[in-house]
N, C-alpha and C. Protein backbone atom coordinates (compact mmCIF):
# COMPACT_ATOMS: atom_id res chain seq x y z
N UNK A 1 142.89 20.71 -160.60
CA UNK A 1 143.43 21.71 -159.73
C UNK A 1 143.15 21.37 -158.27
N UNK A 2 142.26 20.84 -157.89
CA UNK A 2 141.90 20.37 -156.57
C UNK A 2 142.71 19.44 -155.92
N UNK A 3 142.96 18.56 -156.96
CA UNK A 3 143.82 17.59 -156.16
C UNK A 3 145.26 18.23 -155.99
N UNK A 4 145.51 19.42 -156.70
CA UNK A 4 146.94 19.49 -156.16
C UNK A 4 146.90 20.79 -155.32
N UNK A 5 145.69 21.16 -154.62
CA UNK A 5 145.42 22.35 -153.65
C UNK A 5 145.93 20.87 -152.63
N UNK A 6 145.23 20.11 -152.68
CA UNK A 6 144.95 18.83 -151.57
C UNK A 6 146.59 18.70 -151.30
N UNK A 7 147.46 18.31 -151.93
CA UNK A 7 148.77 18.15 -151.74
C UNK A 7 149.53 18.98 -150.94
N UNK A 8 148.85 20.47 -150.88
CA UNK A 8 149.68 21.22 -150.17
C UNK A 8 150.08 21.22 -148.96
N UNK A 9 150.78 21.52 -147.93
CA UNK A 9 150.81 21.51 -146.83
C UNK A 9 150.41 22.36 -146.11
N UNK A 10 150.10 23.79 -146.45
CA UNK A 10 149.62 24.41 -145.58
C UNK A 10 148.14 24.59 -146.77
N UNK A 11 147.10 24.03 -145.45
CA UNK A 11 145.32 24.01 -145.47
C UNK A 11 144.88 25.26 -146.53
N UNK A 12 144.27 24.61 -147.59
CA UNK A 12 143.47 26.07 -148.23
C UNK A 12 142.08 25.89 -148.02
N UNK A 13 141.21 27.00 -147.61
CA UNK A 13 141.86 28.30 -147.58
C UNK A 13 142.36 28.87 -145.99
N UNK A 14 143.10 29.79 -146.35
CA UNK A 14 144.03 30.99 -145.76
C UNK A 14 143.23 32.29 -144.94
N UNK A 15 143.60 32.33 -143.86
CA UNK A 15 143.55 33.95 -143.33
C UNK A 15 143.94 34.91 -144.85
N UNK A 16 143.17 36.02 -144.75
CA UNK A 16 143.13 36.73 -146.53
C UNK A 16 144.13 37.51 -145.46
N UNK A 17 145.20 37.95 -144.76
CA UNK A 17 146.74 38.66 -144.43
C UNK A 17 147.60 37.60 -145.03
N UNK A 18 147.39 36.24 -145.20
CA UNK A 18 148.72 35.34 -144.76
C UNK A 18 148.36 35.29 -146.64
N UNK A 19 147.18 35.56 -147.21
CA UNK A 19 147.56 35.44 -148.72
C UNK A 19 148.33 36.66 -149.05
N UNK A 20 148.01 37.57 -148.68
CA UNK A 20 148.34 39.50 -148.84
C UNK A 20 150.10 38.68 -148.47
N UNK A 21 150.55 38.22 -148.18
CA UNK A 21 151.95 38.24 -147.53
C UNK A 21 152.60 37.75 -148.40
N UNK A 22 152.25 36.16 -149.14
CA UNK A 22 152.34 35.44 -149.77
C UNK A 22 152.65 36.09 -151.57
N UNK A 23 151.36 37.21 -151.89
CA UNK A 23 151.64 37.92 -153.16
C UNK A 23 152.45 38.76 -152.78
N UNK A 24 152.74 39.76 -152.00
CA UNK A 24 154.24 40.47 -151.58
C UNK A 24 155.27 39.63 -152.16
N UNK A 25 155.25 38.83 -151.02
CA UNK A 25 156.74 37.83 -151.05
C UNK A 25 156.67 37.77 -153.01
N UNK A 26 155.89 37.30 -153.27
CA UNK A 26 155.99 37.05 -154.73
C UNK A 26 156.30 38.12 -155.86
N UNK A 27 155.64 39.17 -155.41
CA UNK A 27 156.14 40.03 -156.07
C UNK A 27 157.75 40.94 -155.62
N UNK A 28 158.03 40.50 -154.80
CA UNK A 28 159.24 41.23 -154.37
C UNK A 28 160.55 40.10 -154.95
N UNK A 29 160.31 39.15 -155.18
CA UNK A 29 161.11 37.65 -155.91
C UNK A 29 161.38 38.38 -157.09
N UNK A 30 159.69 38.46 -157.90
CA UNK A 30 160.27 39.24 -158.89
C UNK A 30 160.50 40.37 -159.24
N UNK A 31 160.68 41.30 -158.69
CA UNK A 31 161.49 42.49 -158.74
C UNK A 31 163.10 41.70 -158.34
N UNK A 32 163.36 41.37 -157.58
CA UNK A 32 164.82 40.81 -157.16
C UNK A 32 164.96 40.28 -158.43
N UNK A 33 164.62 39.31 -159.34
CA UNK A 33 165.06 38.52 -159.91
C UNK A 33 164.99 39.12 -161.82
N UNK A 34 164.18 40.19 -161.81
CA UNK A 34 164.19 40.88 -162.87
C UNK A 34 165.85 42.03 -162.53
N UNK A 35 165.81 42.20 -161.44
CA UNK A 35 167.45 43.03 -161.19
C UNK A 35 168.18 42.16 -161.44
N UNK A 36 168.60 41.25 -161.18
CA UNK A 36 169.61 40.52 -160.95
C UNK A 36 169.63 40.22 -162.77
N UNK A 37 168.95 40.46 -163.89
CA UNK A 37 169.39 40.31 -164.95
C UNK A 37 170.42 41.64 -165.09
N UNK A 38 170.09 42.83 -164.97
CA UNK A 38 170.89 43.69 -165.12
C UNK A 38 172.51 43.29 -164.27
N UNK A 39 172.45 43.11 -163.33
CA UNK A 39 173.55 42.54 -163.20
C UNK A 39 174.23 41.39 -163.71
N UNK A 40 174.05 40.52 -164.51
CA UNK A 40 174.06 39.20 -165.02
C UNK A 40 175.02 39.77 -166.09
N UNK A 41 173.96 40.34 -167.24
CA UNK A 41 174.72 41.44 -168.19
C UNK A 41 175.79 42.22 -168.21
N UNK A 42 175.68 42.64 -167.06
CA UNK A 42 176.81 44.20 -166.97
C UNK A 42 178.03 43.40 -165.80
N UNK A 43 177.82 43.07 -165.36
CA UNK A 43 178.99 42.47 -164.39
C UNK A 43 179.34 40.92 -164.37
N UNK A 44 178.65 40.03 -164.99
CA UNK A 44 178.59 38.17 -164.98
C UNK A 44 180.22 37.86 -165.52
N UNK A 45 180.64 37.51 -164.62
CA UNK A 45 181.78 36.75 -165.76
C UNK A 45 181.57 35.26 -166.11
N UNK A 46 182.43 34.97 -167.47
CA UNK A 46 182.17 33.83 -167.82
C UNK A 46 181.45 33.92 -169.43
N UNK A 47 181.42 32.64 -170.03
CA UNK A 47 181.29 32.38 -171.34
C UNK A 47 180.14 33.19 -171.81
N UNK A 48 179.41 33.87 -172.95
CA UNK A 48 178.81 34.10 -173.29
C UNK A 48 177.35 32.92 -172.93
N UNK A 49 177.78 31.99 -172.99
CA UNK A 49 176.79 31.02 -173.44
C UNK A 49 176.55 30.77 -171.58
N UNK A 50 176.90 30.99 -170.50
CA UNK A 50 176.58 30.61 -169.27
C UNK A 50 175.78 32.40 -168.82
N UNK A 51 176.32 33.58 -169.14
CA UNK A 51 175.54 34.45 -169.48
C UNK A 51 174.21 34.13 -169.63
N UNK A 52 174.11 33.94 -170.77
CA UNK A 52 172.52 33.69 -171.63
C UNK A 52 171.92 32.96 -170.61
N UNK A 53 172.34 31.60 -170.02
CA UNK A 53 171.70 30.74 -169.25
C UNK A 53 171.25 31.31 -168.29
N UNK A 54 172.41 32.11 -167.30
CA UNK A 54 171.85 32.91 -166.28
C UNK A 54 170.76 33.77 -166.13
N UNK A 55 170.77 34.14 -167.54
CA UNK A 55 169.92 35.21 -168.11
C UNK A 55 168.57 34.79 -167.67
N UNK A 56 168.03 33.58 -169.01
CA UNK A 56 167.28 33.33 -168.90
C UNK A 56 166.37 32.59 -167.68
N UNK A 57 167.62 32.11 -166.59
CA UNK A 57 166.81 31.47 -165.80
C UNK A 57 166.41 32.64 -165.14
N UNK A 58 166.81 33.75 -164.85
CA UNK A 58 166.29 34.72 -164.05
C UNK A 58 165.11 35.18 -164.14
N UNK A 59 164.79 35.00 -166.00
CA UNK A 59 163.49 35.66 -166.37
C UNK A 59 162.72 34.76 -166.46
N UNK A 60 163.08 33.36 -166.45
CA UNK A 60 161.65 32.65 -166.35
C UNK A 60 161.38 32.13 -164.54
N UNK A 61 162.24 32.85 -163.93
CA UNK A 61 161.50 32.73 -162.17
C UNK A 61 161.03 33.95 -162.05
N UNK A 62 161.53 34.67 -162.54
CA UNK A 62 160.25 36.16 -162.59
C UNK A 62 159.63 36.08 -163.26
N UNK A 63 159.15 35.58 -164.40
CA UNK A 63 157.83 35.70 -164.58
C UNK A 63 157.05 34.56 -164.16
N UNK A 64 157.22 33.12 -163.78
CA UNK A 64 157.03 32.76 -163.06
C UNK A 64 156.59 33.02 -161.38
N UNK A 65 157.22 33.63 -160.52
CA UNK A 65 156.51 34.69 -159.65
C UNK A 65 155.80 35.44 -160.02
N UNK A 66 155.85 36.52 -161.28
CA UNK A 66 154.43 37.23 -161.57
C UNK A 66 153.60 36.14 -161.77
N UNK A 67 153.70 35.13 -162.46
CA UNK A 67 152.50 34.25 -162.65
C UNK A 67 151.76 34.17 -161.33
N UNK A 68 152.48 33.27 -160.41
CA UNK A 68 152.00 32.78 -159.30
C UNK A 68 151.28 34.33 -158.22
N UNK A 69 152.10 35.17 -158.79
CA UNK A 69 151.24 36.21 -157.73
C UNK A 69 149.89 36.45 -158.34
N UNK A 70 150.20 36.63 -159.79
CA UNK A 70 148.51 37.16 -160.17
C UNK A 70 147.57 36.05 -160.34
N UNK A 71 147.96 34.73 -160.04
CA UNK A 71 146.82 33.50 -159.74
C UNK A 71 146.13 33.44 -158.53
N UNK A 72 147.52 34.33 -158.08
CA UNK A 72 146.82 34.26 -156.36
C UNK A 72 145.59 35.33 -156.10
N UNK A 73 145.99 36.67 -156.45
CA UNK A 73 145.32 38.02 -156.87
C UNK A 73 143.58 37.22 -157.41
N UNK A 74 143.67 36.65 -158.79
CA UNK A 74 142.62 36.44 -159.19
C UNK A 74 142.08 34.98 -158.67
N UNK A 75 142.18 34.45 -158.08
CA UNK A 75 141.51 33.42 -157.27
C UNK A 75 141.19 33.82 -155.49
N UNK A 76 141.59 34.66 -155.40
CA UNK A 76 141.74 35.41 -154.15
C UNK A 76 140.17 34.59 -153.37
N UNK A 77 139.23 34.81 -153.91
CA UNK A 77 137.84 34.63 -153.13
C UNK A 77 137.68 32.78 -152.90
N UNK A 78 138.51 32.20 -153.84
CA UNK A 78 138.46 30.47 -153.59
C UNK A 78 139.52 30.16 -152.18
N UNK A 79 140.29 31.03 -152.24
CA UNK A 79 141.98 30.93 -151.06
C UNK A 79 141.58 31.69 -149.95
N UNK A 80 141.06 32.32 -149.74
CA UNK A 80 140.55 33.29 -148.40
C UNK A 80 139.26 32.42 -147.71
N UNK A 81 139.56 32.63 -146.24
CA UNK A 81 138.66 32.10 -145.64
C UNK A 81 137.43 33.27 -145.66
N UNK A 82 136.36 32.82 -145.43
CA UNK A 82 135.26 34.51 -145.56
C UNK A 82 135.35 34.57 -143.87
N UNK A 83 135.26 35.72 -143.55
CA UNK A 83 135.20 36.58 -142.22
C UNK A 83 133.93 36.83 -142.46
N UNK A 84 133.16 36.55 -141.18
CA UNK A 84 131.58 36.76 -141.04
C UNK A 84 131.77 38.32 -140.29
N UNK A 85 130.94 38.76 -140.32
CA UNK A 85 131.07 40.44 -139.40
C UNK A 85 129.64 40.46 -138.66
């Protein structure tokens, strides 16, 4: 896991706002992307079988974003810089 923190481009760890922003953004992906099945269903035109596809890719980037938000959530204290007071 270290070596692919190292890969990233932006420095870990983080100001603990710019992570708070980061699980938003993530959780608001998946809310968008859990809707967008209901629409897929009820309004998609096209083959049954490009349906399904659509389907599914929707639900595995939302839960995928839930993943990534609640890794972030529970690693929170390794990704945050500590603020001395």
């Amino acid at each position: 896991m270290r070596t692919m923190i190292k890969k990233l481009i932006i420095p870990v760890p983080v100001p603990n706002d710019t992570l708070e922003s980061w699980i938003k953004i993530l959780d608001d992906a998946t809310k968008a992307s859990l809707l967008a099945v209901l629409a897929i269903t009820w309004f998609g035109d096209g083959l049954f079988l490009a349906k399904l596809l659509n389907l599914l890719s929707c639900l595995m980037s939302g839960y995928g974003c839930a993943y990534g938000a609640n890794y972030l959530r529970v690693n929170r204290a390794k990704l945050t810089i500590k603020e001395e007071a």
